[in-house]
C-alpha atoms as a PDB file:
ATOM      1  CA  UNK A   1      -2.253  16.743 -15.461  1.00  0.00           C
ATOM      2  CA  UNK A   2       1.189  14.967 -14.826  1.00  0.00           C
ATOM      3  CA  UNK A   3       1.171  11.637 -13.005  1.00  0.00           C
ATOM      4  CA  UNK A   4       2.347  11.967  -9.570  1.00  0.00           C
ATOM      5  CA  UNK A   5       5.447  10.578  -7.497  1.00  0.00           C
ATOM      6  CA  UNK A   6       4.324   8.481  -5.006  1.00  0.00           C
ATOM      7  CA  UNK A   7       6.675  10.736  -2.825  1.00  0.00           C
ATOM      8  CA  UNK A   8       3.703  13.592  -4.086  1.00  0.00           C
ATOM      9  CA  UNK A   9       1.027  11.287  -3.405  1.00  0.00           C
ATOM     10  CA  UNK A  10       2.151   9.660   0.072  1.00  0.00           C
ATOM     11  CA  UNK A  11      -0.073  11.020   3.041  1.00  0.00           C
ATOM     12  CA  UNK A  12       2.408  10.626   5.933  1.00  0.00           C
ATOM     13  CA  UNK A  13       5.701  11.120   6.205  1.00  0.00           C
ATOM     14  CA  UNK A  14       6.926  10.262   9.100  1.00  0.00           C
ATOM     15  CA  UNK A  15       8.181   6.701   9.758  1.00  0.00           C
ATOM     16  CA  UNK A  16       7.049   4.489  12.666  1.00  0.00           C
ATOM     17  CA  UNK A  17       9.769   1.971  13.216  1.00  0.00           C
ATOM     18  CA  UNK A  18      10.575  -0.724  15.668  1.00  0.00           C
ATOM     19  CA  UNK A  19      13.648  -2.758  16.214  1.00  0.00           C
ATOM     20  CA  UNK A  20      13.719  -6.241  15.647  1.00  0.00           C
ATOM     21  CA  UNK A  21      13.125  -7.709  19.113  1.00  0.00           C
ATOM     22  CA  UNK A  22      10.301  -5.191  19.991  1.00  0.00           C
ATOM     23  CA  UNK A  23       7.336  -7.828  20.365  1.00  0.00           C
ATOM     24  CA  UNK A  24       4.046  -7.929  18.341  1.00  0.00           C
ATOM     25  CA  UNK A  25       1.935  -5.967  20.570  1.00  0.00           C
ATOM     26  CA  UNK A  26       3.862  -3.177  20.880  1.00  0.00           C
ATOM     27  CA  UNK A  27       3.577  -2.971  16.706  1.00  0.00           C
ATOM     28  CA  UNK A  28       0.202  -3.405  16.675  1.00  0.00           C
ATOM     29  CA  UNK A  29      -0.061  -0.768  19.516  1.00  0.00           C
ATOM     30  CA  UNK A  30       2.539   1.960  17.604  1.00  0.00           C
ATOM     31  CA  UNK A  31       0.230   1.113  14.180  1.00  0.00           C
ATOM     32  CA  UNK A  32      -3.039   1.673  16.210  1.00  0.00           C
ATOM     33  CA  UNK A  33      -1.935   4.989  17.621  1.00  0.00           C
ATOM     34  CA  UNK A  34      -0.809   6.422  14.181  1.00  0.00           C
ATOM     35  CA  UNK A  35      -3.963   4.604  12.966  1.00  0.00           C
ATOM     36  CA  UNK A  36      -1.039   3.134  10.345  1.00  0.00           C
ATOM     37  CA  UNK A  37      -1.033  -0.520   8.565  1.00  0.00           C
ATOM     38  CA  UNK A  38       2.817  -1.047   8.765  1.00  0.00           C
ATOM     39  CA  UNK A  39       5.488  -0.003  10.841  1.00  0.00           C
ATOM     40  CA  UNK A  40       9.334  -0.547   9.450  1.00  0.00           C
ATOM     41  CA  UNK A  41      11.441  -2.919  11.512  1.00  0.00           C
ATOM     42  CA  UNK A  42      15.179  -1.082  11.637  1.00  0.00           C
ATOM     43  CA  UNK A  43      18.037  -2.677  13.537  1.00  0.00           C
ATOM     44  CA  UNK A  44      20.525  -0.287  15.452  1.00  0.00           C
ATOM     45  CA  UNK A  45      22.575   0.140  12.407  1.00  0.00           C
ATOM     46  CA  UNK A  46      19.535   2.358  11.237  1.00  0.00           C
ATOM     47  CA  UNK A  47      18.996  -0.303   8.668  1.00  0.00           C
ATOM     48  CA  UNK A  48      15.375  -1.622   7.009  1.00  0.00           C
ATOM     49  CA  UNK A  49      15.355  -5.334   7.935  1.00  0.00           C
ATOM     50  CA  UNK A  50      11.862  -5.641   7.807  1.00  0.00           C
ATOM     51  CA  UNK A  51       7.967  -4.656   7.300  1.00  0.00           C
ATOM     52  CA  UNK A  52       5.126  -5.870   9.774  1.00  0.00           C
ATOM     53  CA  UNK A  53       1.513  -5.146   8.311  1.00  0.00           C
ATOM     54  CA  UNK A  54      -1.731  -5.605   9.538  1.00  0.00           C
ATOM     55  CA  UNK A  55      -2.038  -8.478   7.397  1.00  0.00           C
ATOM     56  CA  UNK A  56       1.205  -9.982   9.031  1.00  0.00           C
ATOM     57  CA  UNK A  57      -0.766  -9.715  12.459  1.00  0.00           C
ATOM     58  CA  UNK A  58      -3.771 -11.501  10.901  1.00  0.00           C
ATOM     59  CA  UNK A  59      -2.123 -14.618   8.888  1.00  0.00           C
ATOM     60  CA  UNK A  60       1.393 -14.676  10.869  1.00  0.00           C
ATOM     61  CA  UNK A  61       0.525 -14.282  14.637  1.00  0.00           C
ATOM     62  CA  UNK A  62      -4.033 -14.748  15.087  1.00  0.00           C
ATOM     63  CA  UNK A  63      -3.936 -17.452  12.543  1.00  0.00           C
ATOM     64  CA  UNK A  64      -1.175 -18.662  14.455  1.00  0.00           C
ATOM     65  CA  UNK A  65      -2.148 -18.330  17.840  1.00  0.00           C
ATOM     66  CA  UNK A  66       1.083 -16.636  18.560  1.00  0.00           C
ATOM     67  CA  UNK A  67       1.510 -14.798  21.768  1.00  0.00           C
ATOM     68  CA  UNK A  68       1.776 -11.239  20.800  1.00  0.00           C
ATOM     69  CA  UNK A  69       3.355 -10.022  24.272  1.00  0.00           C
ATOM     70  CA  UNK A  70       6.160 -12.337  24.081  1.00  0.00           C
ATOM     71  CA  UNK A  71       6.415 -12.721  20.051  1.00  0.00           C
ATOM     72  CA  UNK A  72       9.080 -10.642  18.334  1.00  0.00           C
ATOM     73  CA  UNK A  73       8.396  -8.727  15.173  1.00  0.00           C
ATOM     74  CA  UNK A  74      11.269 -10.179  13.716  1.00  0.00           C
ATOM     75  CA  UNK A  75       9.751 -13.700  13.723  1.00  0.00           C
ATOM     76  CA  UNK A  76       6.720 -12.379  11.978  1.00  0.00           C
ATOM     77  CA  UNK A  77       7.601  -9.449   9.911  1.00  0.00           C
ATOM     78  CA  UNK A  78       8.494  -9.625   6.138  1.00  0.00           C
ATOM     79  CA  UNK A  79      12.211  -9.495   5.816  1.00  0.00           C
ATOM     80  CA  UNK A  80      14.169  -7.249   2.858  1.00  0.00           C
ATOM     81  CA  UNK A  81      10.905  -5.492   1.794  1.00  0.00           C
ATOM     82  CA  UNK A  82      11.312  -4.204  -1.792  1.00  0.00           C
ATOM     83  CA  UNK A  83      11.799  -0.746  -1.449  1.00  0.00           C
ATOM     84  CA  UNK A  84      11.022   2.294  -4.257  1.00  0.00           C
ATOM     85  CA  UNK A  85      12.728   5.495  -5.052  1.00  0.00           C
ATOM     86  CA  UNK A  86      10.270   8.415  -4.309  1.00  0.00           C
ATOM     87  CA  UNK A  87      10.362   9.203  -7.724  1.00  0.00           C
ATOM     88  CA  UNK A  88       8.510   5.803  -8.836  1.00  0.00           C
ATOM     89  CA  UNK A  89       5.444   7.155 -10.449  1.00  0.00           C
ATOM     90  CA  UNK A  90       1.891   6.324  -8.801  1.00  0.00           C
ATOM     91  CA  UNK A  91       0.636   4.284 -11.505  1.00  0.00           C
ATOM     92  CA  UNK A  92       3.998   2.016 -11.373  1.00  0.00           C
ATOM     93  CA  UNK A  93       3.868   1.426  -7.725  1.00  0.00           C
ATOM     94  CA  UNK A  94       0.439   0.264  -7.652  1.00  0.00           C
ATOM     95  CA  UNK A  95       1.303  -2.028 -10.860  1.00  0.00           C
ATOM     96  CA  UNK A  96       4.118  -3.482  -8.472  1.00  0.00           C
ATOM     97  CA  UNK A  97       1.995  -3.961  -5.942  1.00  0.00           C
ATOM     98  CA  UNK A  98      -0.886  -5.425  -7.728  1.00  0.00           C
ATOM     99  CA  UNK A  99       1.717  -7.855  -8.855  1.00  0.00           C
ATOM    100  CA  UNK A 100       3.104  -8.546  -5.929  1.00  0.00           C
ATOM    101  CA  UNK A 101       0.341  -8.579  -3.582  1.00  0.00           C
ATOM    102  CA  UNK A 102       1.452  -6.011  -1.884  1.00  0.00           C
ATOM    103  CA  UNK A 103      -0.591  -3.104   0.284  1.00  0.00           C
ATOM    104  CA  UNK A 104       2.514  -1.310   1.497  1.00  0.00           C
ATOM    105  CA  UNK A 105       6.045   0.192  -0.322  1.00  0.00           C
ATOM    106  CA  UNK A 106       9.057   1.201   1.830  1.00  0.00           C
ATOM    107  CA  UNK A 107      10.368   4.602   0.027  1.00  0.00           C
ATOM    108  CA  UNK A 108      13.701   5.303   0.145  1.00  0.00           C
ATOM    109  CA  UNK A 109      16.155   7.363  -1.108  1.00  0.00           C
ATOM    110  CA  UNK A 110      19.395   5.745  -3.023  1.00  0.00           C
ATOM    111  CA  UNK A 111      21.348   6.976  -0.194  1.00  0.00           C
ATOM    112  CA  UNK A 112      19.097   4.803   1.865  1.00  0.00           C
ATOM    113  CA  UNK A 113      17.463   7.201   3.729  1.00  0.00           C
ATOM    114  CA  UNK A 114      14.121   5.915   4.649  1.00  0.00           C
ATOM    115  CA  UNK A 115      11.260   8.503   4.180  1.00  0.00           C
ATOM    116  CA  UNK A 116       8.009   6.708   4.693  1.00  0.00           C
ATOM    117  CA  UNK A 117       5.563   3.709   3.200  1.00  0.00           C
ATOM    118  CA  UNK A 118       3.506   4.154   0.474  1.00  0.00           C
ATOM    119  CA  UNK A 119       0.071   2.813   0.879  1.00  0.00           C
ATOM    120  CA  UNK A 120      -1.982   1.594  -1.992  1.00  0.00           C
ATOM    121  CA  UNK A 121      -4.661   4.219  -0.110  1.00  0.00           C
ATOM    122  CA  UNK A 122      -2.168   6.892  -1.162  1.00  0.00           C
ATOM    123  CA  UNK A 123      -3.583   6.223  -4.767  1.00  0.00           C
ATOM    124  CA  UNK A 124      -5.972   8.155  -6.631  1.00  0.00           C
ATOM    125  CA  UNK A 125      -8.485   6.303  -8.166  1.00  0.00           C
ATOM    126  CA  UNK A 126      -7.569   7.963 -11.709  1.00  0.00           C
ATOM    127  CA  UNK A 127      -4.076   6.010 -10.673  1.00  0.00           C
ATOM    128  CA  UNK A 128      -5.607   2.821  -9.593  1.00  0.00           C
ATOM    129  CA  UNK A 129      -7.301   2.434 -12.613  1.00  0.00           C
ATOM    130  CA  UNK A 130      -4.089   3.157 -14.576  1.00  0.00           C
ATOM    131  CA  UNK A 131      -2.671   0.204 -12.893  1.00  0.00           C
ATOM    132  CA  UNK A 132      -5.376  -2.115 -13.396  1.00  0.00           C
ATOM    133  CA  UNK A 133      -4.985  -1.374 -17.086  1.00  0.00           C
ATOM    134  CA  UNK A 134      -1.534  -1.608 -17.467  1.00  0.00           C
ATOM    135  CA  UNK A 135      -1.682  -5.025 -15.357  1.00  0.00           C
ATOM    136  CA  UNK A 136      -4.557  -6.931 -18.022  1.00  0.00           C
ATOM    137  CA  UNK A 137      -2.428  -5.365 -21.144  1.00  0.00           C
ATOM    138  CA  UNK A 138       0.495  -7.233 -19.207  1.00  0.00           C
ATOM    139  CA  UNK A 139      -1.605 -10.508 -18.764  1.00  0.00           C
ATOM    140  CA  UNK A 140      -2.608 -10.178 -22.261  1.00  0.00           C
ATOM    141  CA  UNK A 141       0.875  -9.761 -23.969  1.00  0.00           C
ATOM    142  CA  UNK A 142       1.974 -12.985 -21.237  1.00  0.00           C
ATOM    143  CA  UNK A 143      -1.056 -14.913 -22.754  1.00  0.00           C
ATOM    144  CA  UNK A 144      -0.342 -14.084 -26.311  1.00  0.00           C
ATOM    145  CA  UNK A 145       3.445 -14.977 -25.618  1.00  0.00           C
ATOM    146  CA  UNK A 146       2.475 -18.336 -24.454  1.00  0.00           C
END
């Protein structure tokens, strides 16, 4: 069976988005009502400026003690996400993301049209596991190298 696109494997695709000074309760309110952990943060140019994920609300705002009524998004959100082409394969995005730390992907097109997040949930566990490999052979070749 050939390894799926994470375009294929991506379970909504639709993109919530918020501009920049929309404040932190109104994300968490558009991610509750798609029942979503990110929302993209897109300036009026129609440009990605920024992610906001659940774990942004926990460590940048609770933690914080931030007031999420009058707190923007674009004090708290992660700014020039990495984005992916929808053509990255499954096993490669979760690799980045494992990496990375991340939970979430911004997919894009390279004309820059913006067609969703990719969600380490997206991943099949055949996929995961892929990943997982591919990251201790990676940790093993590092350790080897020195």
């Amino acid at each position: 069976m050939p390894e799926r696109t994470i375009f294929q494997a991506m379970t909504r695709r639709h993109v919530l988005r918020l501009a920049p000074g929309a404040t932190v309760h109104e994300a968490a309110c558009v991610m509750t009502r798609a029942n979503c952990g990110s929302v993209l943060v897109i300036d009026h140019g129609n440009e990605l400026v920024g992610i906001v994920t659940e774990r942004d609300l926990m460590t940048r705002v609770l933690a914080k003690a931030l007031d999420p009524a009058t707190t923007p998004v674009s004090r708290i959100m992660t700014p020039n996400p990495i984005c992916v082409p929808p053509s990255l394969k499954v096993a490669d995005a979760i690799l980045m993301m494992l990496e990375r730390g991340f939970r979430n992907l911004p997919v894009v097109e390279p004309n820059g049209r913006i067609l969703g997040v990719f969600s380490a949930s997206d991943a099949l566990p055949r996929e995961v596991n892929t990943a997982f490999t591919l990251s201790e052979f990676n940790e093993q070749v590092n350790d080897s190298l020195g």
